[in-house]
Protein backbone atom coordinates (compact mmCIF):
# COMPACT_ATOMS: atom_id res chain seq x y z
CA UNK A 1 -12.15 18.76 13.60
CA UNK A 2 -12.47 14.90 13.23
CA UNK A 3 -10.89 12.77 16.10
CA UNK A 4 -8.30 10.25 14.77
CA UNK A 5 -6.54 9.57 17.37
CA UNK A 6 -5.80 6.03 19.10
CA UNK A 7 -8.74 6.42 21.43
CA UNK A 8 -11.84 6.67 20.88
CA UNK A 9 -12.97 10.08 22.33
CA UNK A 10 -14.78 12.25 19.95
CA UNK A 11 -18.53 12.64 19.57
CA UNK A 12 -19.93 10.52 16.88
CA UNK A 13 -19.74 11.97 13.62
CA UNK A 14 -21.49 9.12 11.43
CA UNK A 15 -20.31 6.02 10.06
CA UNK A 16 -20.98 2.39 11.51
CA UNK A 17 -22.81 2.96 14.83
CA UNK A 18 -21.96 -0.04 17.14
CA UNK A 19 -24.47 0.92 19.63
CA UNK A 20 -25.77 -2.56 21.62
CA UNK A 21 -23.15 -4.25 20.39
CA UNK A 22 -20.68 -6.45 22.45
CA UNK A 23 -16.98 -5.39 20.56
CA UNK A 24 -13.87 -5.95 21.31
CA UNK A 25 -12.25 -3.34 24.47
CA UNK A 26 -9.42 -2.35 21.07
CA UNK A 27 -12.04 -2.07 18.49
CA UNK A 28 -13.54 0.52 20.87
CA UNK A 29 -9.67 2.25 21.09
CA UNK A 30 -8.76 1.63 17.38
CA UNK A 31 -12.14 2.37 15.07
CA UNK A 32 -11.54 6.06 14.48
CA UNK A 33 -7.96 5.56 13.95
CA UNK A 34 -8.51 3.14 11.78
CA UNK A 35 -10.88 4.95 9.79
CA UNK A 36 -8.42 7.92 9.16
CA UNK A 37 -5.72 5.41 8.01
CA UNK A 38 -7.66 4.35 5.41
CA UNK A 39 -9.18 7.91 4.50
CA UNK A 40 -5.30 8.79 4.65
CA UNK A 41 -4.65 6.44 2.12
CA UNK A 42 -7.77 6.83 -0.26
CA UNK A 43 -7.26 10.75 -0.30
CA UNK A 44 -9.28 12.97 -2.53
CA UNK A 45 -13.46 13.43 -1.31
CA UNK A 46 -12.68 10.31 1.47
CA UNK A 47 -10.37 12.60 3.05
CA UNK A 48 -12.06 15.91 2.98
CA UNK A 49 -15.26 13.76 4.52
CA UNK A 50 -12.95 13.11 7.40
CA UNK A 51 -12.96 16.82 8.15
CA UNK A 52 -9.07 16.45 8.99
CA UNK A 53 -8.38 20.05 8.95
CA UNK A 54 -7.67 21.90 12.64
CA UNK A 55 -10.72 24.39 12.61
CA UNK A 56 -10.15 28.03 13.58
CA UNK A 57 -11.34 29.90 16.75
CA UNK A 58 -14.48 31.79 15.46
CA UNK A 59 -14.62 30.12 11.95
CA UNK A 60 -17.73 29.35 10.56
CA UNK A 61 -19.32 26.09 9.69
CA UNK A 62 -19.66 27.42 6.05
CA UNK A 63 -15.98 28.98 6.21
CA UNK A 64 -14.58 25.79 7.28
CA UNK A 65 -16.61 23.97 4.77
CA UNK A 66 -14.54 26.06 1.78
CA UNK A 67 -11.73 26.05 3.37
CA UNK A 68 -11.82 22.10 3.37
CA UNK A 69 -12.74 22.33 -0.66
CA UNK A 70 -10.21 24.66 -1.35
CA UNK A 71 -7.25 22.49 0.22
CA UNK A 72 -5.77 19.76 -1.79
CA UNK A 73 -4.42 16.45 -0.17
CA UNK A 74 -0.55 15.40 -1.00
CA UNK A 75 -1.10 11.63 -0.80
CA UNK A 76 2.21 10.49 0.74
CA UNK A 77 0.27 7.51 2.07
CA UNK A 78 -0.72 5.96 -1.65
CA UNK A 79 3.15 6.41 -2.64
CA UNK A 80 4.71 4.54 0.18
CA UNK A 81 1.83 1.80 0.46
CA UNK A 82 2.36 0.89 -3.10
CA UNK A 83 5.84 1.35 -3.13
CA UNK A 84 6.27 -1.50 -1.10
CA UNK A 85 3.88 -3.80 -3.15
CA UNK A 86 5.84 -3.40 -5.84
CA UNK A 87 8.62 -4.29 -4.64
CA UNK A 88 6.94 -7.17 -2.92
CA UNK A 89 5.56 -8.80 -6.09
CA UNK A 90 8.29 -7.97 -8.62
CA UNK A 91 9.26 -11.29 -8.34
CA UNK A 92 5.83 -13.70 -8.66
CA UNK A 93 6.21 -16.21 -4.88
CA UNK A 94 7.06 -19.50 -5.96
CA UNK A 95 4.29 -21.62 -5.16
CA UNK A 96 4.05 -25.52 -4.35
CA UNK A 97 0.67 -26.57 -3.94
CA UNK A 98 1.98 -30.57 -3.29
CA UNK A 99 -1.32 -32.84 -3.97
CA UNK A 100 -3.11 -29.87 -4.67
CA UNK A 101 -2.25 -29.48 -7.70
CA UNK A 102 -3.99 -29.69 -10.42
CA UNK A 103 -7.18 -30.05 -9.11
CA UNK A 104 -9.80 -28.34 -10.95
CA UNK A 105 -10.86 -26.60 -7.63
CA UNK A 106 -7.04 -25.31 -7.33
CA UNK A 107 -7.60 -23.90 -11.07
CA UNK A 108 -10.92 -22.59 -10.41
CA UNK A 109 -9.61 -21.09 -6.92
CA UNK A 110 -6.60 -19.48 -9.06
CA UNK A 111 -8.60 -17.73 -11.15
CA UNK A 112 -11.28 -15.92 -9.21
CA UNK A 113 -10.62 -16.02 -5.83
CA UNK A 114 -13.01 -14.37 -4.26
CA UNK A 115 -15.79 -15.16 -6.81
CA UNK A 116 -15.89 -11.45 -7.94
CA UNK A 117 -13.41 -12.00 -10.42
CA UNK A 118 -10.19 -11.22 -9.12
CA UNK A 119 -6.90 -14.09 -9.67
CA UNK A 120 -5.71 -14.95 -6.29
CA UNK A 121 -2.34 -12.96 -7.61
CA UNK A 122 -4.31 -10.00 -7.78
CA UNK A 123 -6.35 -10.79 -4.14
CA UNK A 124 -2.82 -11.17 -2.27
CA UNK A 125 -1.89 -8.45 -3.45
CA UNK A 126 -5.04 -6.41 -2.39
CA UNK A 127 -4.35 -8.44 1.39
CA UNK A 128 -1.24 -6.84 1.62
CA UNK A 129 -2.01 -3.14 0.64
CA UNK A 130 -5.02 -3.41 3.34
CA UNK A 131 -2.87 -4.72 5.63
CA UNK A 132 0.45 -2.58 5.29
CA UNK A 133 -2.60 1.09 5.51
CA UNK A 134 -4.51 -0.80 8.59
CA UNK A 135 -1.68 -2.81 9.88
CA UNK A 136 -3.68 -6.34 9.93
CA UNK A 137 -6.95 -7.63 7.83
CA UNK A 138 -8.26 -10.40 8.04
CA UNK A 139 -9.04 -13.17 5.64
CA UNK A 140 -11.95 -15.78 5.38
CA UNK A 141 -11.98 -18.97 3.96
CA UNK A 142 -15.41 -20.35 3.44
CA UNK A 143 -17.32 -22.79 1.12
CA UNK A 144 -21.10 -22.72 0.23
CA UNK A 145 -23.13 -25.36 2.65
CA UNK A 146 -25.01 -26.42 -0.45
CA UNK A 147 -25.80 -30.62 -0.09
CA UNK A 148 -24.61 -32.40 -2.75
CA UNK A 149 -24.35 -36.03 -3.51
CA UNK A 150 -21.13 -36.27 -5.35
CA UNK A 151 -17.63 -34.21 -6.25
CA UNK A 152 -18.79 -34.35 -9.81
CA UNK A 153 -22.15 -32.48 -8.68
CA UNK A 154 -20.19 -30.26 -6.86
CA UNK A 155 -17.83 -29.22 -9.83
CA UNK A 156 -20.60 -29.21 -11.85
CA UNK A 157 -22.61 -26.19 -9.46
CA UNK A 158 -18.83 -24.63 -9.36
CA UNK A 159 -19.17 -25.51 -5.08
CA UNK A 160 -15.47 -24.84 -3.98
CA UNK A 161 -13.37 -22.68 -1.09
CA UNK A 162 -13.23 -18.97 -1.88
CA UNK A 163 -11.43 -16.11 0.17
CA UNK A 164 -13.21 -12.99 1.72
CA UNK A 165 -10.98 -9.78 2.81
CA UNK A 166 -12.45 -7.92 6.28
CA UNK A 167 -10.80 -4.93 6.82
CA UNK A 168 -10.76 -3.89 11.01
CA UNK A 169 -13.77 -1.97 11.02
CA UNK A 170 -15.37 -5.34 9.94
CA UNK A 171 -14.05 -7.34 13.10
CA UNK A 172 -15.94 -5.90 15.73
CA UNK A 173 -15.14 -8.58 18.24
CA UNK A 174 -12.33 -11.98 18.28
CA UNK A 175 -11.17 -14.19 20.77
CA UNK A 176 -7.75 -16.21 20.88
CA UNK A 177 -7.39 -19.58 23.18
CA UNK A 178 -4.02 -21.15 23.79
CA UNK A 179 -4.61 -24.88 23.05
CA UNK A 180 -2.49 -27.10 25.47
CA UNK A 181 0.39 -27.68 22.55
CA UNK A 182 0.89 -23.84 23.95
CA UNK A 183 -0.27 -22.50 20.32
CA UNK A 184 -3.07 -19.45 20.31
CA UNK A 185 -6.07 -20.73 18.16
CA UNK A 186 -9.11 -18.19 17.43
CA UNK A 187 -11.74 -19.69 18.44
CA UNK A 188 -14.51 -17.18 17.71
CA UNK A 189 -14.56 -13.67 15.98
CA UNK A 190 -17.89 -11.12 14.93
CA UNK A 191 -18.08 -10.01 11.35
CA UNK A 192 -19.84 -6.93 10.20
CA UNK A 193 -21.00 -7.52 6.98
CA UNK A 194 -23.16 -4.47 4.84
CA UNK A 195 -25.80 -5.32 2.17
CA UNK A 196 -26.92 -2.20 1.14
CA UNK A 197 -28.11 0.93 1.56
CA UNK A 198 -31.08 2.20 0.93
CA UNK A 199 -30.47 6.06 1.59
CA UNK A 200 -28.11 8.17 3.14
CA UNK A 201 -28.21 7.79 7.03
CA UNK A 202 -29.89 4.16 7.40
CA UNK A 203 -27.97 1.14 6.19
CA UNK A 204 -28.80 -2.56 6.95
CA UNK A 205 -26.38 -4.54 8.30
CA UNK A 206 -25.74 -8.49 8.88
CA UNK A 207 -23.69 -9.90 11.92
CA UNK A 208 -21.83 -12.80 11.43
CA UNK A 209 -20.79 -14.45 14.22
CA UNK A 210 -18.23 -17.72 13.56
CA UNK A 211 -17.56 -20.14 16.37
CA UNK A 212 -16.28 -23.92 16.32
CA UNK A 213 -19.56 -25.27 16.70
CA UNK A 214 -21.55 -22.74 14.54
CA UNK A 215 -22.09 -19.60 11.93
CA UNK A 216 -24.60 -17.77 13.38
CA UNK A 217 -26.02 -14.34 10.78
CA UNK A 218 -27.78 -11.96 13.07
CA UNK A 219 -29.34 -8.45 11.32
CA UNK A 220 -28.50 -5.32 13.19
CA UNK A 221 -30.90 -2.23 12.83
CA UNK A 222 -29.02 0.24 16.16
CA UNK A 223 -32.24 2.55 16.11
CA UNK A 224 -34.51 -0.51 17.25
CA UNK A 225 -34.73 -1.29 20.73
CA UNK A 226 -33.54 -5.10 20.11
CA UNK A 227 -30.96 -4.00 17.39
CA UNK A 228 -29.94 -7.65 16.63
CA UNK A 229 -32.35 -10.17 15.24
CA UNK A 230 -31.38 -14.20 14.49
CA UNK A 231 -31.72 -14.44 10.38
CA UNK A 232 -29.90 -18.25 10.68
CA UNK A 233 -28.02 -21.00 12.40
CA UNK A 234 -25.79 -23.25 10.00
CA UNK A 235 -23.29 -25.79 11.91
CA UNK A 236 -19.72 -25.42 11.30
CA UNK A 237 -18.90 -28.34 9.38
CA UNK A 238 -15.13 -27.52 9.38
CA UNK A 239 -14.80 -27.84 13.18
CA UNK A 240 -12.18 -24.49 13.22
CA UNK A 241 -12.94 -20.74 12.48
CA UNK A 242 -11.66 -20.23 9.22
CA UNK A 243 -9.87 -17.31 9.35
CA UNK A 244 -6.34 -16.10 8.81
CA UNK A 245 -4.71 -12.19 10.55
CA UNK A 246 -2.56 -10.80 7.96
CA UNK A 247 -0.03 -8.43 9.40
CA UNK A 248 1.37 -6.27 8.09
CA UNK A 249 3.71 -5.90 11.82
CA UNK A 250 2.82 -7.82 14.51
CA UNK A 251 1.87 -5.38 18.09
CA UNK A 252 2.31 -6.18 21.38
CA UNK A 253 -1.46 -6.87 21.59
CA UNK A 254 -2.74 -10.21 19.27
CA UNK A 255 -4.98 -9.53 16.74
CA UNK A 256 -4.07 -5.82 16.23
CA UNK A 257 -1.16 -5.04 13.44
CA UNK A 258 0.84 -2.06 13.42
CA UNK A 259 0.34 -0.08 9.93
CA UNK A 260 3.05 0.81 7.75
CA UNK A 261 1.95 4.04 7.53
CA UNK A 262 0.76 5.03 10.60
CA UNK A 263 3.45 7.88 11.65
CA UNK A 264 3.64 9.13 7.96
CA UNK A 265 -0.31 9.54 7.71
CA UNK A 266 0.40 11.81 10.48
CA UNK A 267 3.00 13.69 9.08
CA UNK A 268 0.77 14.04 5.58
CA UNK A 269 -2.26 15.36 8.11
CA UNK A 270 0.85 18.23 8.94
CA UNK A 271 1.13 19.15 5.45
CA UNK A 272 -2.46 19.05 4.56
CA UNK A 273 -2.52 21.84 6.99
CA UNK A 274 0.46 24.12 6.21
CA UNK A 275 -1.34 23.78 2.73
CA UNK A 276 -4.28 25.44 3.60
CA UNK A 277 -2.66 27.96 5.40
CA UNK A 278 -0.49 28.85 2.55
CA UNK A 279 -3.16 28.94 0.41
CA UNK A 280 -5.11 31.40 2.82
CA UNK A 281 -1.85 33.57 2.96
CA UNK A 282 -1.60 33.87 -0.51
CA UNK A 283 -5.30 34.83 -0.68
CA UNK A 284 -5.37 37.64 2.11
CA UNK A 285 -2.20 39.09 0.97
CA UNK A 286 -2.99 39.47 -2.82
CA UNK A 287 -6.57 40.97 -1.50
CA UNK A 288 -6.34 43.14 1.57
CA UNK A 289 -9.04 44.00 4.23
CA UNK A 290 -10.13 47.45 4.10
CA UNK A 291 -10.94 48.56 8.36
CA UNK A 292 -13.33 51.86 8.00
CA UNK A 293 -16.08 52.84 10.21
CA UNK A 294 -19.67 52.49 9.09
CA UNK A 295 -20.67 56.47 8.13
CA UNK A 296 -17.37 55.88 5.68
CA UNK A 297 -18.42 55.36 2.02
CA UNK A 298 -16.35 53.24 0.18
CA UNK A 299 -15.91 51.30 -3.00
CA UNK A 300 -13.57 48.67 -3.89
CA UNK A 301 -11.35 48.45 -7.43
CA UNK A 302 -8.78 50.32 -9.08
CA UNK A 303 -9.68 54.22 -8.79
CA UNK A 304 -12.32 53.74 -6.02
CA UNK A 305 -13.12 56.62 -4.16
CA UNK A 306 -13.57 57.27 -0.25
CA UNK A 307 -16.17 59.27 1.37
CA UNK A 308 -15.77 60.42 4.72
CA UNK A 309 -17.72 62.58 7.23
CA UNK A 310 -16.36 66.25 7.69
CA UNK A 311 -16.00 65.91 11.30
CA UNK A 312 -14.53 62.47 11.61
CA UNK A 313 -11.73 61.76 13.99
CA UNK A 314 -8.04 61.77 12.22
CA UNK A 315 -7.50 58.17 14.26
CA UNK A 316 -10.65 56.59 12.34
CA UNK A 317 -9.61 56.88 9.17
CA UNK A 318 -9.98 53.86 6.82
CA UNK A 319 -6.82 51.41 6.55
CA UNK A 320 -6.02 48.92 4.52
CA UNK A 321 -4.84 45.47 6.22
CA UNK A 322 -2.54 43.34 4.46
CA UNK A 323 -0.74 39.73 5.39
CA UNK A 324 2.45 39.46 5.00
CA UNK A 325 3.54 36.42 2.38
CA UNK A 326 7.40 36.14 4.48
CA UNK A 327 5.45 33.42 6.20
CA UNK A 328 4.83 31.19 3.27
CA UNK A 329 8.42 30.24 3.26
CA UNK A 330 8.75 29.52 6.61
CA UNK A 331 6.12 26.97 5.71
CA UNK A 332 7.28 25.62 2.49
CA UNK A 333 10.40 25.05 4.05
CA UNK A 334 8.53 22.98 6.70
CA UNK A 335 6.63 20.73 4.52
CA UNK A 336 10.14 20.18 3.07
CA UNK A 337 11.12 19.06 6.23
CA UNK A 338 7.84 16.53 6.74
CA UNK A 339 8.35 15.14 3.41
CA UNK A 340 12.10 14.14 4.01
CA UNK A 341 10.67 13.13 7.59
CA UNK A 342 8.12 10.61 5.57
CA UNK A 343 11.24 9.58 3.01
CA UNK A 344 13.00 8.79 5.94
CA UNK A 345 10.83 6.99 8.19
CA UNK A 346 9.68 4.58 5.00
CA UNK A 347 13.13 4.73 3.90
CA UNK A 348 12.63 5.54 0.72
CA UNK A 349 14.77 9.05 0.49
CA UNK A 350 16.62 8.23 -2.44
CA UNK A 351 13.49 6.89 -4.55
CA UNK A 352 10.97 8.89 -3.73
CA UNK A 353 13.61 12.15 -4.10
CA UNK A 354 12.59 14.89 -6.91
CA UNK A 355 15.70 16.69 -5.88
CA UNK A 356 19.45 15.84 -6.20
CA UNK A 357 19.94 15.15 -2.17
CA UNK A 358 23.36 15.02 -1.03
CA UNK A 359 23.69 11.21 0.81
CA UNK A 360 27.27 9.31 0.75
CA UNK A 361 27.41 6.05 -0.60
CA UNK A 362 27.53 4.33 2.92
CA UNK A 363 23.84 6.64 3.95
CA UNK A 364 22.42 5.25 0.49
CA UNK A 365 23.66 1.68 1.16
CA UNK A 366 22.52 1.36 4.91
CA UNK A 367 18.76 2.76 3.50
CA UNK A 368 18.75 0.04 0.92
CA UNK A 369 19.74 -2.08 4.03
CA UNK A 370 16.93 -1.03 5.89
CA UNK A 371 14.71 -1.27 3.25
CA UNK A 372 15.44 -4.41 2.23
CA UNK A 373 14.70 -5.66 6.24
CA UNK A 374 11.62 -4.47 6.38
CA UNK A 375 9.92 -6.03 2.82
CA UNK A 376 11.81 -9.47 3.93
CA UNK A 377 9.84 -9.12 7.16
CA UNK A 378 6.74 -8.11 5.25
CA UNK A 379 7.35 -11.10 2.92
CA UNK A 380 7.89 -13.32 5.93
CA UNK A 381 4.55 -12.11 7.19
CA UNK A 382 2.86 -12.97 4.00
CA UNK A 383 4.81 -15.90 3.38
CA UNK A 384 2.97 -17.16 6.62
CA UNK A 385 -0.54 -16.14 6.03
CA UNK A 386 -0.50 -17.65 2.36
CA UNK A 387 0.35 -20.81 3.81
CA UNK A 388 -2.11 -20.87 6.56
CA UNK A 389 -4.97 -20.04 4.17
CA UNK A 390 -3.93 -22.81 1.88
CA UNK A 391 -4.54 -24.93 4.72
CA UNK A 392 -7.67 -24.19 5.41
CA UNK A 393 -8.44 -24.44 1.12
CA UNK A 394 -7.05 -27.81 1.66
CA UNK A 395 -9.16 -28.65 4.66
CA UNK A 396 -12.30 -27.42 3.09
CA UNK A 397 -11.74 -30.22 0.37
CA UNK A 398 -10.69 -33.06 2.91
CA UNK A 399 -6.69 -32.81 2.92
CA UNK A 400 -3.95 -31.69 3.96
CA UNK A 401 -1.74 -29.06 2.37
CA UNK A 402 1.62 -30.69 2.24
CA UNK A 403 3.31 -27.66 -0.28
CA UNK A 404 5.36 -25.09 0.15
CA UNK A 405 4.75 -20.96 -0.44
CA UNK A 406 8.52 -19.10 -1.40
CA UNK A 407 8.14 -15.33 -0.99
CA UNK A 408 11.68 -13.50 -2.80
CA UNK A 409 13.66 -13.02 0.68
CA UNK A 410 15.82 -10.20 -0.73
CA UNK A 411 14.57 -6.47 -2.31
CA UNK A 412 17.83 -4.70 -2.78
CA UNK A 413 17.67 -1.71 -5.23
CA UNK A 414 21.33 -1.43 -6.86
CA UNK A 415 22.49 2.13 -7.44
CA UNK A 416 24.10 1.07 -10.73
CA UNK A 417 25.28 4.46 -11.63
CA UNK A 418 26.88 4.85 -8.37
CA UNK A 419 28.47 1.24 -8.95
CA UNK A 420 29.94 1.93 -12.39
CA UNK A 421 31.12 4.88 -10.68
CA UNK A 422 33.29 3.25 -8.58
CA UNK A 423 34.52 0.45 -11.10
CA UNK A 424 35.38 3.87 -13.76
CA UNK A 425 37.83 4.81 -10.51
CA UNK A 426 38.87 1.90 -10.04
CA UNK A 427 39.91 1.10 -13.61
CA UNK A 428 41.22 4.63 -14.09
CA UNK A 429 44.00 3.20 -11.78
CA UNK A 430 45.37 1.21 -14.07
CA UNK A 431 45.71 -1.70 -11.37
CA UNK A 432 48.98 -3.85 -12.14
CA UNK A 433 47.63 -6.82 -10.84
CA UNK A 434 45.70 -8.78 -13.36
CA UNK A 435 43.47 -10.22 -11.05
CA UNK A 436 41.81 -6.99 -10.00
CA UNK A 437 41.23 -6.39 -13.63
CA UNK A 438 39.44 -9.07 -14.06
CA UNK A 439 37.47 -8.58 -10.51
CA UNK A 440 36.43 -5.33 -12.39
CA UNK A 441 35.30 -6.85 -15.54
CA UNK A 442 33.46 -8.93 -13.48
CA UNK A 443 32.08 -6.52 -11.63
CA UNK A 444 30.51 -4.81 -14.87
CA UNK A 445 29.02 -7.77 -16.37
CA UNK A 446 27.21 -8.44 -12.72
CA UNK A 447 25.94 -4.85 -12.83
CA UNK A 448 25.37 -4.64 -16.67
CA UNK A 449 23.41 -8.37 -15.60
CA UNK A 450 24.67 -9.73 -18.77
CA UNK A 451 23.66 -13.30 -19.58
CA UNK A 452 26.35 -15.47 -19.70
CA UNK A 453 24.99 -17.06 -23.25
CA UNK A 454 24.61 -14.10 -24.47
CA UNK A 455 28.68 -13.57 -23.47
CA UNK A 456 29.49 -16.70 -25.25
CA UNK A 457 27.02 -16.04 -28.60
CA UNK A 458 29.19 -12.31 -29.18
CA UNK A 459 32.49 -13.95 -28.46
CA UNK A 460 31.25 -16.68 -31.32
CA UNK A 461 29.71 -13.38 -33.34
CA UNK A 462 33.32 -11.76 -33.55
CA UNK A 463 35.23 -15.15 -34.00
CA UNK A 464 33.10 -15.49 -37.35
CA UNK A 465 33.39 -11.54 -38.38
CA UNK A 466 37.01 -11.49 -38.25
CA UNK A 467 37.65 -14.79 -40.09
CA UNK A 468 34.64 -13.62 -42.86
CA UNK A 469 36.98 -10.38 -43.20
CA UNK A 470 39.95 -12.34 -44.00
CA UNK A 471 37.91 -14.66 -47.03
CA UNK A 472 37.36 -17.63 -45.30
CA UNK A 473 34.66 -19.89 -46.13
CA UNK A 474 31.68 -21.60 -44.47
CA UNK A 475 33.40 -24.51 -44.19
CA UNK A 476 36.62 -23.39 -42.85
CA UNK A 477 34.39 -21.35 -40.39
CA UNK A 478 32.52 -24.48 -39.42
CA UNK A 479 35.96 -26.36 -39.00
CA UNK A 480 37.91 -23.94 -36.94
CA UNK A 481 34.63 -23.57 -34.38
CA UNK A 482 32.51 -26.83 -33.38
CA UNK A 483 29.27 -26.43 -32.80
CA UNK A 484 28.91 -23.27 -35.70
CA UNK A 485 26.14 -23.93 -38.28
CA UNK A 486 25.43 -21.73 -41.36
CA UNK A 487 22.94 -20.09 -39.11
CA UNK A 488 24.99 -18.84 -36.74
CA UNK A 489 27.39 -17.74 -40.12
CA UNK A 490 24.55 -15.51 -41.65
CA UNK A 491 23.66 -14.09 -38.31
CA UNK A 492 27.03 -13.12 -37.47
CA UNK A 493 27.43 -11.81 -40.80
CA UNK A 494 24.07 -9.83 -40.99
CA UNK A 495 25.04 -8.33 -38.01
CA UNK A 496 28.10 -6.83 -39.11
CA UNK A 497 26.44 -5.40 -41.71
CA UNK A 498 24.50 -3.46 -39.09
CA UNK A 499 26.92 -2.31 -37.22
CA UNK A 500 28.67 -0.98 -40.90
């Protein structure tokens, strides 16, 4: 079975080795956690790689091996992860780019990125999935070193700021200093950076090591005896490390996030087990074990017949051994339980529910409370990091970023059932006073999120239906209501046609 827990105390069992290199004393703690968060959100053949299944005393290599094909992966992780994003970036941020804008570079930058292609709505986005399964990436702003004589030269050759995502296993080592002003600064961090692999156990890999002063590329080979090897030494004309954490919570320790999924990727690794043993349960019982001794000749399938010997003891005779499937709904009823555990924990009970679930209207609001605290803090987070990596855009072209990023600050989900609910009672009442009447009418239109013009453009509708039903004419029409054209006459009028 695969080690993923916070330390870092199983054998090696492939991967990046990071063998005569100096990382970080967390990387060393976090690596193999951090590589089943990510194989817990990826699922399918990543997952069954991680060999995340608790082994048997006595199995087999080979009879683990099927076992691990044979058990399928509820991704819980993927649900909850995207979840989130989507409530994130239902609403676009509102974005104020100040002098930026539009600058060709800005336009450029807006619609690839990264330089692979992807919008910068789409890249966010991608920073905070990462960053919600890992619980921090982080982000690099760079800008080819290419010499060029003038800005036109450089829009010409398309020279301008783009954004790289490292995921944890790609920061092997960082270092924060507290400037005097009291703020922490990074002032250096090692990137791992893969070109390519060649076959299926050796892989080249670059070093990139990013410091004030310099951006030094090293190529590691671990099997040599001098594993790294200086490929080039460019200054760092920016004077800062260009690089942004992207939280997704912040820890207790700096540079290390907490993941949003990090308790419910446990709780999935639960029911990827009580899978497989309810699939094994379901195979043993519907094909029993027959126990004989060896001189006993038998044959299995429907009529089969036993041979025994003449003098063979009464005690040895053959038996058949059969499970007992009473235990599979002990464990359905479990997984049950670990599912409303994950519902709970991201709450997200009543959206995620395939089941009517009895919750009170107070337990439903205070979970759309919580949920709605934790995406604002999640916005905040992003909110932040947007802003600090639009400084460093800014810097890379020789000012100052003097806009504003808006993440939405509220994610409420309306139960609007529930609501009209409530109104139906309250209506049913037949309230006296007039002004609750009109509260609930109110109330309605708010839920029914009915335009206000759209109000006003029926009310008109119906003013012109009723007076075409009694004869009157365009003109009286037009009179009687200022601001009516024959327009709004025919419309009104087509539309009670449609209704007849």
């Amino acid at each position: 079975m695969a080690e993923f827990s916070a330390v870092n105390s199983g054998r090696d069992r492939g991967g990046f080795n990071a063998q005569g290199l100096p990382t970080h004393p967390e990387y060393q703690n976090y690596i193999r956690r951090w590589e089943f968060l990510i194989r817990s959100y990826l699922g399918g053949l990543e997952y069954r790689f991680g060999n995340y299944l608790t082994k048997y005393q006595m199995e087999s290599s080979a009879e683990y091996i099927s076992r691990l094909a044979q058990t399928p992966y509820d991704n819980h992780c993927k649900s909850v992860v995207h979840i989130f994003n989507s409530f994130l970036f239902r609403t676009e941020p509102n974005r104020d780019f100040g002098s930026l804008e539009n600058m060709p570079e800005l336009e450029a930058f807006l619609k690839d990125a990264d330089l692979e292609g992807r919008t910068w709505q789409s890249f966010i986005k991608d920073v905070n999935i990462l960053s919600s399964v890992y619980g921090h990436v982080l982000v690099l702003v760079d800008k080819s070193d290419v010499n060029v004589g003038t800005r036109a030269e450089e829009l010409a050759q398309g020279l301008r700021p783009y954004v790289s995502i490292y995921t944890p296993e790609n920061i092997i080592d960082w270092q924060f200093t507290r400037l005097a002003s009291g703020l922490y600064e990074c002032s250096y961090v090692k990137l791992l950076e893969r070109e390519m692999r060649y076959d299926n156990t050796n892989v080249q890999f670059y070093i990139r090591t990013i410091s004030k002063d310099s951006i030094t590329i090293e190529s590691y080979q671990p099997n040599q005896r001098n594993p790294l090897k200086v490929v080039e030494i460019i200054p760092n004309n920016l004077g800062k490390v260009p690089v942004v954490w992207v939280y997704a919570q912040r820890s207790p320790t700096r540079g290390i996030g907490v993941s949003d999924i990090g308790d419910i990727a446990d709780m999935a690794n639960g029911i990827y087990n009580e899978l497989s043993e309810i699939e094994a349960t379901i195979r043993l019982s519907g094909h029993p074990s027959l126990v004989k001794t060896r001189e006993t000749e038998a044959s299995a399938g429907a009529g089969a017949i036993i041979n025994m010997p003449n003098d063979l003891d009464p005690g040895l005779r053959p038996a058949l051994l059969q499970p007992s499937g009473q235990s599979i709904d002990s464990i359905l009823n479990s997984m049950k339980g670990k599912i409303e555990a994950i519902d709970r924990m991201a709450f997200l009970g009543s959206m995620r529910a395939i089941e009517q679930r009895s919750m009170s209207g107070v337990a439903l609001q205070t979970e759309m409370l919580q949920l709605d605290v934790k995406l604002n803090e999640k916005a905040r987070n992003l909110e932040l990091a947007e802003e600090q990596i639009w400084r460093l855009f800014a810097n890379w072209m020789n000012m100052v970023f003097d806009g504003e990023i808006k993440y939405p600050s509220q994610f409420q989900v309306r139960d609007r059932n529930f609501e009209m609910d409530l109104l139906k009672k309250a209506a049913d009442s037949n309230p006296a006073d007039a002004r609750v009447r009109a509260a609930i009418d109110v109330k309605i239109l708010d839920i029914l999120e009915v335009d206000e013009d759209d109000i006003a453009t029926a009310a008109q509708q119906a003013e012109i239906q009723e007076q075409l039903m009694t004869g009157d004419s365009n003109e009286e029409i037009i009179a009687d209501n200022p601001g009516t054209t024959v327009t709004d006459i025919e419309a009104a009028a087509a539309a009670a046609a449609r209704d007849n």
